[in-house]
C-alpha atoms as a PDB file:
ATOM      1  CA  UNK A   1       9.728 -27.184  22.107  1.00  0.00           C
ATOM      2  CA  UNK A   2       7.238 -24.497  20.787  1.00  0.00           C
ATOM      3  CA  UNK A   3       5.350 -25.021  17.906  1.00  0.00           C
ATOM      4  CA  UNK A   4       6.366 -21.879  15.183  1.00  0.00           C
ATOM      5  CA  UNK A   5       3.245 -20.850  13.968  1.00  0.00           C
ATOM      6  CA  UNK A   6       2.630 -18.741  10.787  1.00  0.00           C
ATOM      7  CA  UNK A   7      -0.194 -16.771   9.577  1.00  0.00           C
ATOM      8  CA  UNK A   8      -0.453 -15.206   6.192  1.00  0.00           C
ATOM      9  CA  UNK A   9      -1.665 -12.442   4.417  1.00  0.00           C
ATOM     10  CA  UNK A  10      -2.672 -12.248   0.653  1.00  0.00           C
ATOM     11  CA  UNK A  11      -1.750  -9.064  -1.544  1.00  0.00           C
ATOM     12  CA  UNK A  12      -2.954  -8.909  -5.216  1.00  0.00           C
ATOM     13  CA  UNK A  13       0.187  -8.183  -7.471  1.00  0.00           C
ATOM     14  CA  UNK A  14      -1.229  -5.435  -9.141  1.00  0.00           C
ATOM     15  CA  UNK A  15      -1.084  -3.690  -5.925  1.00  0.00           C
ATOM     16  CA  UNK A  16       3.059  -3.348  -6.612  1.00  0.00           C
ATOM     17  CA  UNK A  17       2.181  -1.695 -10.075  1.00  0.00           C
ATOM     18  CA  UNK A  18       4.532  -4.864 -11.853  1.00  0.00           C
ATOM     19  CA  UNK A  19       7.328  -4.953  -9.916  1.00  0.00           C
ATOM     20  CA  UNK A  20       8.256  -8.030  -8.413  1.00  0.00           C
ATOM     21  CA  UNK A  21       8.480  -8.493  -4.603  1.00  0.00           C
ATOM     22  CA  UNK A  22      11.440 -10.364  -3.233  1.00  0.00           C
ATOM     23  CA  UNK A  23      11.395 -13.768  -1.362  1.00  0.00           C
ATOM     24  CA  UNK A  24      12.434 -11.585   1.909  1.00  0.00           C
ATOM     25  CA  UNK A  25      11.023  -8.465   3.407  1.00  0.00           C
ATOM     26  CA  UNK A  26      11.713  -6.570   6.435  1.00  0.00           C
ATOM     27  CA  UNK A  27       8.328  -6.050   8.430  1.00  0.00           C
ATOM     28  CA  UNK A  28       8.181  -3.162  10.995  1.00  0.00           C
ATOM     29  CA  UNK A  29       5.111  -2.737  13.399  1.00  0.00           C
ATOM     30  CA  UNK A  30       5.136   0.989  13.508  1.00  0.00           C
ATOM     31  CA  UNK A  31       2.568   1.750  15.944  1.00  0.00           C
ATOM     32  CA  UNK A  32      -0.712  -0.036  17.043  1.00  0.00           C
ATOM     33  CA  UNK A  33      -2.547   0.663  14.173  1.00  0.00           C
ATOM     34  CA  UNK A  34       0.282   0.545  10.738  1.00  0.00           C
ATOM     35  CA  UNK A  35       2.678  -2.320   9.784  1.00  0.00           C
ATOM     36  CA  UNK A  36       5.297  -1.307   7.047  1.00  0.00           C
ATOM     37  CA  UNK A  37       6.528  -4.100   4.856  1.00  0.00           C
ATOM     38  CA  UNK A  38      10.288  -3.101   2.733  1.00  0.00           C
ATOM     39  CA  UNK A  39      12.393  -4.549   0.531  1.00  0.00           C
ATOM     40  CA  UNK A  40      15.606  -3.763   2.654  1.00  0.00           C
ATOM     41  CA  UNK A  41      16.244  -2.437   6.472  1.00  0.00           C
ATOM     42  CA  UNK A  42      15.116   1.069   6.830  1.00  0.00           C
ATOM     43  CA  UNK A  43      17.337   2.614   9.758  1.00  0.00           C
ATOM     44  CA  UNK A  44      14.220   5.633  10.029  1.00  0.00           C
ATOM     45  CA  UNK A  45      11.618   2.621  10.524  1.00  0.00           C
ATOM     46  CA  UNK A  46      14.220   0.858  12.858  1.00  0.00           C
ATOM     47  CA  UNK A  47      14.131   3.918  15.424  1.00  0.00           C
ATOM     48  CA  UNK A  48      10.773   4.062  15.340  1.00  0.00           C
ATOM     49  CA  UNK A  49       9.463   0.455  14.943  1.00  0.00           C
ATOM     50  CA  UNK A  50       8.260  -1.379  18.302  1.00  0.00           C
ATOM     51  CA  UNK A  51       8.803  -4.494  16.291  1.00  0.00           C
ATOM     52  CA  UNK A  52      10.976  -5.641  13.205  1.00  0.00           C
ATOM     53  CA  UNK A  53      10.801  -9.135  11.482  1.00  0.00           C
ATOM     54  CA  UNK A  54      12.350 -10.644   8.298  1.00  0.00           C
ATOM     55  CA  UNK A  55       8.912 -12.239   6.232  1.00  0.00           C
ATOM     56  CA  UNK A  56       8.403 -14.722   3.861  1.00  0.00           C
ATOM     57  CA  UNK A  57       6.819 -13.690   0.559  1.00  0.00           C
ATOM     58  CA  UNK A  58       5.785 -16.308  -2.136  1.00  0.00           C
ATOM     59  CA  UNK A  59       4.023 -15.640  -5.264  1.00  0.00           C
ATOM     60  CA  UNK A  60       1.488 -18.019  -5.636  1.00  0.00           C
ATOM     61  CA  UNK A  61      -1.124 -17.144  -8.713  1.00  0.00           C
ATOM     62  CA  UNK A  62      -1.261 -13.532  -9.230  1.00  0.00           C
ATOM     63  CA  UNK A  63      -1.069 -12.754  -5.490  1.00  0.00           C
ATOM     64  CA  UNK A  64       1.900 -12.305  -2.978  1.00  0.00           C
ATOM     65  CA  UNK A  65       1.409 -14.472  -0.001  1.00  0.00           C
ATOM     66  CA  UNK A  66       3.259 -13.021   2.856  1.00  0.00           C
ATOM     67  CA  UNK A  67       4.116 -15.179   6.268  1.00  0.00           C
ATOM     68  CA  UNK A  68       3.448 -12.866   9.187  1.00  0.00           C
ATOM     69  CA  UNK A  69       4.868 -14.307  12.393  1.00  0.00           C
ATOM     70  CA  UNK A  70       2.246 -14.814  14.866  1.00  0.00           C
ATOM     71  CA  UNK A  71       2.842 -12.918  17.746  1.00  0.00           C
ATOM     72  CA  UNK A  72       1.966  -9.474  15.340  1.00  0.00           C
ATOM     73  CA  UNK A  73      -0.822 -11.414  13.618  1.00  0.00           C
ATOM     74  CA  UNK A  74      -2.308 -12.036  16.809  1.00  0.00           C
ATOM     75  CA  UNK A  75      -1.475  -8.598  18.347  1.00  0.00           C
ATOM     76  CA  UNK A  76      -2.860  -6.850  15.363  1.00  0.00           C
ATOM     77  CA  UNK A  77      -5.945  -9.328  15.411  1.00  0.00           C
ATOM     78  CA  UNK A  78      -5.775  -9.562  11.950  1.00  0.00           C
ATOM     79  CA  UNK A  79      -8.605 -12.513  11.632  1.00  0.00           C
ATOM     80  CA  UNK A  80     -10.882 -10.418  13.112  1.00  0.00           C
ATOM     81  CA  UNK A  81     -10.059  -6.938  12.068  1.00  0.00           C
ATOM     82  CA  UNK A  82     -10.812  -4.981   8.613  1.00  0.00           C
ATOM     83  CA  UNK A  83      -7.276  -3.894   7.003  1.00  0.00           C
ATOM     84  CA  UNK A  84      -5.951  -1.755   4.083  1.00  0.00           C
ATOM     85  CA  UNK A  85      -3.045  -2.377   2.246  1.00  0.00           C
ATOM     86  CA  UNK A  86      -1.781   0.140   0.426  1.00  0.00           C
ATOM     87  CA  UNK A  87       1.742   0.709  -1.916  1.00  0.00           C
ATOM     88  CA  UNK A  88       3.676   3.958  -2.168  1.00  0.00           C
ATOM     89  CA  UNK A  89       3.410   5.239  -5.261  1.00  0.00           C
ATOM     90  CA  UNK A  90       7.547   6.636  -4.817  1.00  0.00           C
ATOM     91  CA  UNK A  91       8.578   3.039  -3.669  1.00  0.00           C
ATOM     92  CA  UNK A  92       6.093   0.028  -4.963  1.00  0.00           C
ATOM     93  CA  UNK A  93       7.739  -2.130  -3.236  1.00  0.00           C
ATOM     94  CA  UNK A  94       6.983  -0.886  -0.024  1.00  0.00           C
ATOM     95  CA  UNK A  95       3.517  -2.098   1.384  1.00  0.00           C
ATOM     96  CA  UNK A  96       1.731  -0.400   4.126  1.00  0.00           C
ATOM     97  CA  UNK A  97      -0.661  -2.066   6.154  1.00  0.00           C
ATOM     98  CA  UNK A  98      -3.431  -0.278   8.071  1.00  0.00           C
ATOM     99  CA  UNK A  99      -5.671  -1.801  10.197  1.00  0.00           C
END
Protein backbone atom coordinates (compact mmCIF):
# COMPACT_ATOMS: atom_id res chain seq x y z
CA UNK A 1 0.00 0.00 0.00
CA UNK A 2 1.17 3.58 -0.99
CA UNK A 3 1.84 6.01 1.42
CA UNK A 4 -0.78 9.30 0.62
CA UNK A 5 1.34 12.07 0.90
CA UNK A 6 0.22 15.75 1.35
CA UNK A 7 1.87 18.96 0.88
CA UNK A 8 0.46 22.29 1.84
CA UNK A 9 0.29 25.67 0.95
CA UNK A 10 -0.32 28.75 3.28
CA UNK A 11 -2.66 31.75 2.12
CA UNK A 12 -3.04 34.82 4.44
CA UNK A 13 -6.89 35.42 5.00
CA UNK A 14 -6.83 38.81 4.08
CA UNK A 15 -6.07 37.65 0.69
CA UNK A 16 -10.12 36.53 0.45
CA UNK A 17 -11.03 40.23 1.46
CA UNK A 18 -13.18 38.50 4.79
CA UNK A 19 -14.92 35.94 3.36
CA UNK A 20 -14.53 32.67 4.68
CA UNK A 21 -13.15 29.74 2.61
CA UNK A 22 -14.89 26.42 2.89
CA UNK A 23 -13.41 23.13 4.34
CA UNK A 24 -13.52 21.81 0.49
CA UNK A 25 -12.31 23.30 -2.72
CA UNK A 26 -12.14 22.12 -6.16
CA UNK A 27 -8.43 22.55 -7.48
CA UNK A 28 -7.89 22.65 -11.31
CA UNK A 29 -4.28 22.61 -12.85
CA UNK A 30 -5.03 24.78 -15.79
CA UNK A 31 -1.93 24.71 -17.66
CA UNK A 32 1.81 24.31 -16.66
CA UNK A 33 2.19 27.44 -15.20
CA UNK A 34 -1.66 28.46 -13.22
CA UNK A 35 -3.60 26.33 -10.65
CA UNK A 36 -7.22 27.65 -9.96
CA UNK A 37 -8.61 26.90 -6.55
CA UNK A 38 -13.02 27.31 -6.35
CA UNK A 39 -15.47 27.01 -4.05
CA UNK A 40 -17.68 24.68 -6.31
CA UNK A 41 -17.04 22.65 -9.80
CA UNK A 42 -16.61 25.01 -12.62
CA UNK A 43 -17.78 23.03 -15.87
CA UNK A 44 -15.50 26.02 -18.06
CA UNK A 45 -12.35 24.98 -15.80
CA UNK A 46 -13.41 21.23 -16.17
CA UNK A 47 -12.96 21.40 -20.14
CA UNK A 48 -10.01 22.99 -19.86
CA UNK A 49 -8.24 21.64 -16.71
CA UNK A 50 -5.48 18.79 -17.30
CA UNK A 51 -6.11 18.02 -13.69
CA UNK A 52 -9.03 18.46 -11.07
CA UNK A 53 -8.82 17.58 -7.28
CA UNK A 54 -11.14 18.13 -4.26
CA UNK A 55 -8.54 20.03 -1.39
CA UNK A 56 -8.49 20.34 2.07
CA UNK A 57 -8.57 23.85 3.51
CA UNK A 58 -8.16 24.52 7.33
CA UNK A 59 -7.94 27.78 8.96
CA UNK A 60 -5.32 27.68 11.28
CA UNK A 61 -4.35 31.39 12.80
CA UNK A 62 -5.18 33.98 10.37
CA UNK A 63 -4.05 31.87 7.39
CA UNK A 64 -5.82 29.18 5.16
CA UNK A 65 -3.78 26.08 5.00
CA UNK A 66 -4.62 24.25 1.90
CA UNK A 67 -3.61 20.29 1.32
CA UNK A 68 -2.35 20.02 -2.24
CA UNK A 69 -2.08 16.39 -3.29
CA UNK A 70 1.34 15.55 -4.21
CA UNK A 71 1.54 14.51 -7.54
CA UNK A 72 0.68 18.59 -8.59
CA UNK A 73 2.91 19.77 -5.73
CA UNK A 74 5.62 17.89 -7.12
CA UNK A 75 4.76 18.58 -10.82
CA UNK A 76 4.48 22.23 -10.15
CA UNK A 77 7.78 22.03 -7.97
CA UNK A 78 6.32 24.13 -5.62
CA UNK A 79 9.35 23.78 -2.87
CA UNK A 80 11.54 25.03 -5.19
CA UNK A 81 9.68 27.49 -7.29
CA UNK A 82 8.60 31.31 -6.54
CA UNK A 83 4.57 31.52 -6.71
CA UNK A 84 1.81 34.21 -6.64
CA UNK A 85 -1.39 33.81 -5.29
CA UNK A 86 -3.75 36.01 -6.20
CA UNK A 87 -7.95 36.41 -5.50
CA UNK A 88 -10.45 37.71 -8.03
CA UNK A 89 -11.68 40.67 -7.04
CA UNK A 90 -15.51 39.44 -8.80
CA UNK A 91 -15.24 36.05 -6.86
CA UNK A 92 -12.90 36.17 -3.48
CA UNK A 93 -13.26 33.00 -3.07
CA UNK A 94 -11.58 31.92 -5.98
CA UNK A 95 -7.67 31.73 -5.60
CA UNK A 96 -5.35 31.69 -8.46
CA UNK A 97 -2.07 30.35 -8.23
CA UNK A 98 0.80 31.34 -10.54
CA UNK A 99 3.95 29.96 -10.49
Amino acid sequence: MQKLVEHKIKVDEKITHGVKLPETMFLYAVDTQRLVLTTRPNKTLEEKAIVKEKVKVFDEKSKYVIVIPAKIYNFYRLEESDYTVMVSEKEPTTIIIAV
